[in-house]
Protein backbone atom coordinates (compact mmCIF):
# COMPACT_ATOMS: atom_id res chain seq x y z
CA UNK A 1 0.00 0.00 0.00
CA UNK A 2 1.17 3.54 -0.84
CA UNK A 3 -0.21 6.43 0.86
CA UNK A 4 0.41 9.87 2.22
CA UNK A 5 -0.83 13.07 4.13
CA UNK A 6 0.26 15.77 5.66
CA UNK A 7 -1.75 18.04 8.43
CA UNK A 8 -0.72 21.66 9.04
CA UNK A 9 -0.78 22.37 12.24
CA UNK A 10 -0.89 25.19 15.02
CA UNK A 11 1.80 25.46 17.49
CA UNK A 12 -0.67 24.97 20.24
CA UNK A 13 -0.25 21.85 22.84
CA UNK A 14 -4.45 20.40 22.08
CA UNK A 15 -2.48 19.61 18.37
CA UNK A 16 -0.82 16.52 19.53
CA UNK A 17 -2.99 14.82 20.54
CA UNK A 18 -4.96 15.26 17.38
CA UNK A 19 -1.97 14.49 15.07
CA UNK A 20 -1.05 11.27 16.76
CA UNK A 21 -4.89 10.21 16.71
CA UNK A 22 -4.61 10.75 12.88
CA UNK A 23 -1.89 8.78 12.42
CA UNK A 24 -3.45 5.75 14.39
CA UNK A 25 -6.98 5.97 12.69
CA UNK A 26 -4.56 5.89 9.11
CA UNK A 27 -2.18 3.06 10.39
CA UNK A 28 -5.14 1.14 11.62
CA UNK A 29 -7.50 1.83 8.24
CA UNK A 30 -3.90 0.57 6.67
CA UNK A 31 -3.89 -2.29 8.38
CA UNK A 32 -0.44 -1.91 10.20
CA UNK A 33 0.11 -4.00 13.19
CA UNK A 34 -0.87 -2.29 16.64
CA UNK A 35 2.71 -2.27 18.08
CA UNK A 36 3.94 -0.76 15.16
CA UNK A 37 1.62 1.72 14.84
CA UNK A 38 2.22 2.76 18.72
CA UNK A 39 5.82 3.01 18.50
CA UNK A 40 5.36 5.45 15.64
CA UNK A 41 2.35 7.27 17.43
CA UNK A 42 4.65 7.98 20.87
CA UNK A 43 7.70 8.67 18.34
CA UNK A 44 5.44 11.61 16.80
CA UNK A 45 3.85 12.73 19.67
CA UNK A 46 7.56 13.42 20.65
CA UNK A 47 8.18 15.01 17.68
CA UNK A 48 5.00 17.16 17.82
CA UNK A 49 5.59 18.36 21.37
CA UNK A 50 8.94 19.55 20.86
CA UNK A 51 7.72 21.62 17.17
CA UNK A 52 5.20 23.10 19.68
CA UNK A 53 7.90 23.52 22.92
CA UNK A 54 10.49 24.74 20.84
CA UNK A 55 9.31 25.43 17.13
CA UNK A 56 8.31 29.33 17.41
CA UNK A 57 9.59 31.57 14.87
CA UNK A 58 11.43 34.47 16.47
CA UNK A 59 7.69 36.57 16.16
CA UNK A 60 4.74 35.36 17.15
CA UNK A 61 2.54 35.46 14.24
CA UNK A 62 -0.79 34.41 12.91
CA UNK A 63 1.25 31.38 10.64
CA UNK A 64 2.77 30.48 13.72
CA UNK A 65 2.11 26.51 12.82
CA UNK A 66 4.15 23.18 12.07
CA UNK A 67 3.58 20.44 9.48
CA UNK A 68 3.64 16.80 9.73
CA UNK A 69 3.83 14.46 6.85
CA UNK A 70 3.44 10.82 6.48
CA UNK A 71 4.54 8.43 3.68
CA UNK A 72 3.29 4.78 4.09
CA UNK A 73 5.03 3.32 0.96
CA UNK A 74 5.50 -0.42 0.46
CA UNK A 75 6.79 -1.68 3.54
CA UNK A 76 7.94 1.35 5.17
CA UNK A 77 6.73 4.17 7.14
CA UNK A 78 8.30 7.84 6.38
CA UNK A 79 6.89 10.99 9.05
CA UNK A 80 8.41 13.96 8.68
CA UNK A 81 7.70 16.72 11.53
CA UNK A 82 9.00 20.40 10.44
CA UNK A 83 8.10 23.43 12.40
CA UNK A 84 9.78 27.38 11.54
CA UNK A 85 11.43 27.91 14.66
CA UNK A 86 15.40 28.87 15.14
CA UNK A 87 16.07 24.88 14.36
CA UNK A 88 18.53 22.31 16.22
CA UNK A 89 21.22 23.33 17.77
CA UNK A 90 24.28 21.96 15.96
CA UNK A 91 25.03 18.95 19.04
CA UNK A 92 21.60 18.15 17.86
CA UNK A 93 21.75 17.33 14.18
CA UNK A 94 25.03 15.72 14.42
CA UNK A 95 23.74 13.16 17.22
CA UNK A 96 26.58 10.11 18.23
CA UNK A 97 25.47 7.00 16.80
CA UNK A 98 26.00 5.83 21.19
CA UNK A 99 25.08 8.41 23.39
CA UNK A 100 24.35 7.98 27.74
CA UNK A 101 21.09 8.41 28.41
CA UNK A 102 19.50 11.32 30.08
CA UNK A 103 18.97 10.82 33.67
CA UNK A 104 15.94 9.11 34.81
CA UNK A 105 14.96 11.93 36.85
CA UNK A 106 15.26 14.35 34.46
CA UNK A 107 11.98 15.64 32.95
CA UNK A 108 12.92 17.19 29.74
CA UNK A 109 15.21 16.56 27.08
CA UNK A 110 14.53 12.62 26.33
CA UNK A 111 11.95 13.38 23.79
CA UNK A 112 14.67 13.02 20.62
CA UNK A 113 16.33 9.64 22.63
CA UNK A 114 12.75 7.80 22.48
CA UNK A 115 12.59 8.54 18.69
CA UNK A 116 15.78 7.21 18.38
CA UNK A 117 14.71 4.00 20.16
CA UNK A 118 11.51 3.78 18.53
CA UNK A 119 12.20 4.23 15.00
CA UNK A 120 14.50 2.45 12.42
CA UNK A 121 16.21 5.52 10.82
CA UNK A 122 15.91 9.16 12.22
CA UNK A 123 17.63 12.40 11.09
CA UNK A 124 17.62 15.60 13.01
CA UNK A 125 18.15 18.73 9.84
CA UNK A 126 17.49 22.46 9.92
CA UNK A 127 16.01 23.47 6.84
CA UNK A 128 13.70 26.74 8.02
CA UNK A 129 13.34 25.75 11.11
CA UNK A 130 14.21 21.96 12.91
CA UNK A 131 13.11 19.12 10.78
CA UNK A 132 12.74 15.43 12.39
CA UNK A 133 12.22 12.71 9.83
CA UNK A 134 11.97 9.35 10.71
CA UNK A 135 10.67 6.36 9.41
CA UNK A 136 10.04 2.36 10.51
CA UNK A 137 9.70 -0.90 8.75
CA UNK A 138 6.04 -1.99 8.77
CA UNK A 139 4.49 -4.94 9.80
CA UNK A 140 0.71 -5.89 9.14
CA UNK A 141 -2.09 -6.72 11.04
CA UNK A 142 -2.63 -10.97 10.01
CA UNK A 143 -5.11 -11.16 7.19
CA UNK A 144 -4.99 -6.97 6.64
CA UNK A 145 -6.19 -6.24 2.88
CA UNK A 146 -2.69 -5.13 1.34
CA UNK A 147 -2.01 -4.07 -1.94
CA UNK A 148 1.66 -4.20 -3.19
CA UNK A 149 3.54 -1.38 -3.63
């Protein structure tokens, strides 16, 4: 199955929610398996919170808003979170492959670890603002309705 979509978004914390329930009602019309589809989900929830945390442009202004896009094609998942803020700082997009994890106690800052551990491939760019693209091999739900890619 090939698909896509994208959702424009405000930078306002009630879009998360909605943006990870859109990607569950799609994986789950797709007929992706459920643990799949939750690893992505928390992965862009993640993503999402920190575009709305982090992702303002240096003036507030009525386009004040992120995007998230999704590419289900063949047997891979693609979601691409991009949001016109000041972007990564450079530690950021040039992550170690092995890094220690944050503290346990720590309430911030594990948000781009858990997308790390949840998805296959991630990359951290700036590109107008901090882009986080990541993407996951799918499995299906048994007997799912699947059409090639």
């Amino acid at each position: 199955m090939s698909l896509w979509w994208s959702l424009h978004l405000r930078r306002e914390a009630a879009s998360v929610p909605y943006a990870r329930r859109h990607l569950l009602g799609e994986m789950d019309t797709a007929g992706v398996d459920p643990d799949v589809s939750y690893d992505l989900s928390v992965a862009l929830t993640e993503a999402c919170a920190n575009a709305v945390e982090h992702g303002a442009a240096a003036h507030r202004t009525a386009q004040d808003e992120y995007r998230v896009t999704a590419y289900l094609d063949g047997e891979k998942c693609r979601i691409e979170v991009a949001d016109s803020g000041p972007g990564f700082p450079p530690a950021a997009v040039r992550r170690p492959v092995a890094r220690k994890p944050a503290p346990v106690a720590q309430e911030y800052g594990r948000g781009l670890d858990l997308i790390e551990e949840l998805a296959d491939h991630v990359s951290f760019a700036n590109r107008g603002g901090a882009v986080v693209s990541f993407d996951k091999v799918l499995k299906w739900r048994e007997g799912a309705p699947r059409v090639p890619a």
